[in-house]
Protein backbone atom coordinates (compact mmCIF):
# COMPACT_ATOMS: atom_id res chain seq x y z
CA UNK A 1 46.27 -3.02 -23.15
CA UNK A 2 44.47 -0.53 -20.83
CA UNK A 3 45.32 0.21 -17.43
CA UNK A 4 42.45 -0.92 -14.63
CA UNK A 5 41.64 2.06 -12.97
CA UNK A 6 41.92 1.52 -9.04
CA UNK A 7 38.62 0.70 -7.24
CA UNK A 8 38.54 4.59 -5.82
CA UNK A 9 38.42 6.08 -9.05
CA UNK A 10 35.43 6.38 -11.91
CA UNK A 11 35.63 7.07 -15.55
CA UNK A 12 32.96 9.87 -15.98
CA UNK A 13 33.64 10.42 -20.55
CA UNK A 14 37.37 10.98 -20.37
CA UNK A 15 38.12 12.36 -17.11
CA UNK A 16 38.71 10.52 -14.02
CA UNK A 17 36.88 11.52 -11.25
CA UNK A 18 37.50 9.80 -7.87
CA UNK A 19 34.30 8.20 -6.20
CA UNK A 20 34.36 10.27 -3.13
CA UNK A 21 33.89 13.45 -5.15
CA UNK A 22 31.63 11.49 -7.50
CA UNK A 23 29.71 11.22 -3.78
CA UNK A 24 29.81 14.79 -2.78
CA UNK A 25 28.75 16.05 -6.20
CA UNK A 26 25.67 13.79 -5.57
CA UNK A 27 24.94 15.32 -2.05
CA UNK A 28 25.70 18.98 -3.21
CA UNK A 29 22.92 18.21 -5.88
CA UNK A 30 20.59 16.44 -3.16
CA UNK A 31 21.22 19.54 -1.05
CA UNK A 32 19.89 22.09 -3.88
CA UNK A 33 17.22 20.48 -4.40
CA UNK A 34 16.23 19.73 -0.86
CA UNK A 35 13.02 21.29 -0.58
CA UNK A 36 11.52 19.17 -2.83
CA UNK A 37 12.84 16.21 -1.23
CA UNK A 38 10.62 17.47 1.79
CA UNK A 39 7.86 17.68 0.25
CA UNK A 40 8.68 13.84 -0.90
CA UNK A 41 8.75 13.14 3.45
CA UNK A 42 4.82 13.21 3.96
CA UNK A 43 4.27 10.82 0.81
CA UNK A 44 7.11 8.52 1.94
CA UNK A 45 6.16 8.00 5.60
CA UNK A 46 2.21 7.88 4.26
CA UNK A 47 3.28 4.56 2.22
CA UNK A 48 5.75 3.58 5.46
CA UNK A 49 2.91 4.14 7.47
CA UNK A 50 -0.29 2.78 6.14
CA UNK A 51 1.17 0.18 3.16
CA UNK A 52 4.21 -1.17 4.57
CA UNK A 53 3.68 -1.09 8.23
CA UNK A 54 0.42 -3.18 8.21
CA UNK A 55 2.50 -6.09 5.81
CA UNK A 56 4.09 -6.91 9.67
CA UNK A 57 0.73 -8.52 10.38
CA UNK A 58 0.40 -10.92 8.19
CA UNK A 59 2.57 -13.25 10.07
CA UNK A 60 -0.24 -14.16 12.16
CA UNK A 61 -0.95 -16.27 9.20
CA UNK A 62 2.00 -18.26 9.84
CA UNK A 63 2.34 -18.28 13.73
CA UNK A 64 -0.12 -19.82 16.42
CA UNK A 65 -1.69 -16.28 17.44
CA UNK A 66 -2.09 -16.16 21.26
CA UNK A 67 -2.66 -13.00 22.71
CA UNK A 68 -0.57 -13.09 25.79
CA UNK A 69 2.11 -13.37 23.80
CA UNK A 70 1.91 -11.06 20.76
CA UNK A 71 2.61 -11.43 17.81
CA UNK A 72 6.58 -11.88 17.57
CA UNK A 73 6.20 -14.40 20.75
CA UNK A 74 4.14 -16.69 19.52
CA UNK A 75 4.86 -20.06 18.23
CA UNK A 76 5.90 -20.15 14.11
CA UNK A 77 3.64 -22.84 12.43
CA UNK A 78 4.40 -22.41 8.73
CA UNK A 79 1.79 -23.54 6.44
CA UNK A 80 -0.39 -25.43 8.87
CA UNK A 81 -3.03 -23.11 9.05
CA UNK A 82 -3.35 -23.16 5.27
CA UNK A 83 -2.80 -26.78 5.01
CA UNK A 84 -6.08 -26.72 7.71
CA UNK A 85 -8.27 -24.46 5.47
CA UNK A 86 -7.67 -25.74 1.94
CA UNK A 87 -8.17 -29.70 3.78
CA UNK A 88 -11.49 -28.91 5.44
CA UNK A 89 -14.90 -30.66 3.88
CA UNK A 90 -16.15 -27.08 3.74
CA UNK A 91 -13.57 -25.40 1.94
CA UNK A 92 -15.22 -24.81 -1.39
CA UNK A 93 -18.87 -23.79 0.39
CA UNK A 94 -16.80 -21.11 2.18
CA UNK A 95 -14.54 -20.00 -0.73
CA UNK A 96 -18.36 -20.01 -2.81
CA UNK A 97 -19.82 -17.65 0.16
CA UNK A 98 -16.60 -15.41 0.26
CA UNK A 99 -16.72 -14.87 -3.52
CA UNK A 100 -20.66 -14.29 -3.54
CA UNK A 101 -20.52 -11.75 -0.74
CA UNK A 102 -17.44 -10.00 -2.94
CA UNK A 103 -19.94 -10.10 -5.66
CA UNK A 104 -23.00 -8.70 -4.00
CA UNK A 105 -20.85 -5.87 -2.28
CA UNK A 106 -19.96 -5.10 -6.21
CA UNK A 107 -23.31 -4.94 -7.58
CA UNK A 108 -25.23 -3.15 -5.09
CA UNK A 109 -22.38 -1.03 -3.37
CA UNK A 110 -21.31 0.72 -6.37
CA UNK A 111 -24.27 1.36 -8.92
CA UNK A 112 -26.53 2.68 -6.04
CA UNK A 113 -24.09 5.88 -4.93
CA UNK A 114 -23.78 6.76 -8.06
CA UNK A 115 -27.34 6.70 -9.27
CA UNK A 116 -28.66 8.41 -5.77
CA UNK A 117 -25.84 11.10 -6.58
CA UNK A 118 -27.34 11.33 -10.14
CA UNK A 119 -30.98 11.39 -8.84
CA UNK A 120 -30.07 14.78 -6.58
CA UNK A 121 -28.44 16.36 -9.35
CA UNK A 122 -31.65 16.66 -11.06
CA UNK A 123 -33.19 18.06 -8.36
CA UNK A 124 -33.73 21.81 -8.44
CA UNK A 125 -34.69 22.78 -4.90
CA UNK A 126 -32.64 24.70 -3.09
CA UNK A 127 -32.66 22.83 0.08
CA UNK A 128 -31.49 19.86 -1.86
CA UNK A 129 -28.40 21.50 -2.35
CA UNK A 130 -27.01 20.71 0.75
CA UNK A 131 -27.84 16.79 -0.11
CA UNK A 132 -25.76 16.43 -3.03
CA UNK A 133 -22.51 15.58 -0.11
CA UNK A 134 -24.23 12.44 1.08
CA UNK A 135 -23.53 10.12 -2.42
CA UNK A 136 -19.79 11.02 -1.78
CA UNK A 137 -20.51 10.03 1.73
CA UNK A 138 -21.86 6.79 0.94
CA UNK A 139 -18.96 6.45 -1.23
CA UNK A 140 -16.40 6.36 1.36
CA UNK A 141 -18.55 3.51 3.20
């Protein structure tokens, strides 16, 4: 029978190696490598900061919004709102509107930047050089 090895300790192959070495061996290796772990710090608090932070406002959903009280002091309503929306006679006129809009926005926003941005590069003028920025422009819109 084999002898349990205390919780402390871990079996690294066949030497023991106790886990608060096991810990420092893991922060001398963190600490060689640190300046690429700063360069991780601007990608990390991007995806903190514009991903993660906005997800903390979409409990309004689920609360009665009032103003004067914010968002973490208003009342918690659950699935009423919901419950409200997918109930009401014009439910499936809105959802139709909502999902023609989407469409629209797909056929004309995209095609047209593209083919304006093709259009310019034809162009041999020199003053339409300076023209060939506003289809990336549009782009961003």
């Amino acid at each position: 029978m084999k002898a349990r090895l205390p919780a402390t300790e871990l079996r690294t192959g066949k030497q023991r190696v106790e886990a608060r070495t096991f810990r420092q061996s893991i922060w001398r290796r963190m600490m060689q490598d640190k300046h690429l772990y700063m360069m991780l710090l601007p990608v990390i608090s991007f995806y903190l900061l514009f991903k993660f932070a906005p997800m903390i406002g979409e409990i309004i959903a689920f609360k009665n919004y009032r103003f004067a009280d914010g968002v973490f002091g208003s009342q918690w309503v659950g699935f009423k709102h919901f419950q409200m929306i997918f109930a009401s006679p014009d439910f499936w006129r809105i959802l139709r509107n909502t999902l023609v809009l989407n469409l629209y926005s797909l056929v004309f926003g995209f095609p047209i930047p593209v083919v304006l941005a093709l259009l310019l590069n034809e162009v041999r003028r020199k003053w339409y050089k300076s023209y060939k920025t506003i289809p990336y422009l549009m782009l961003r819109m």
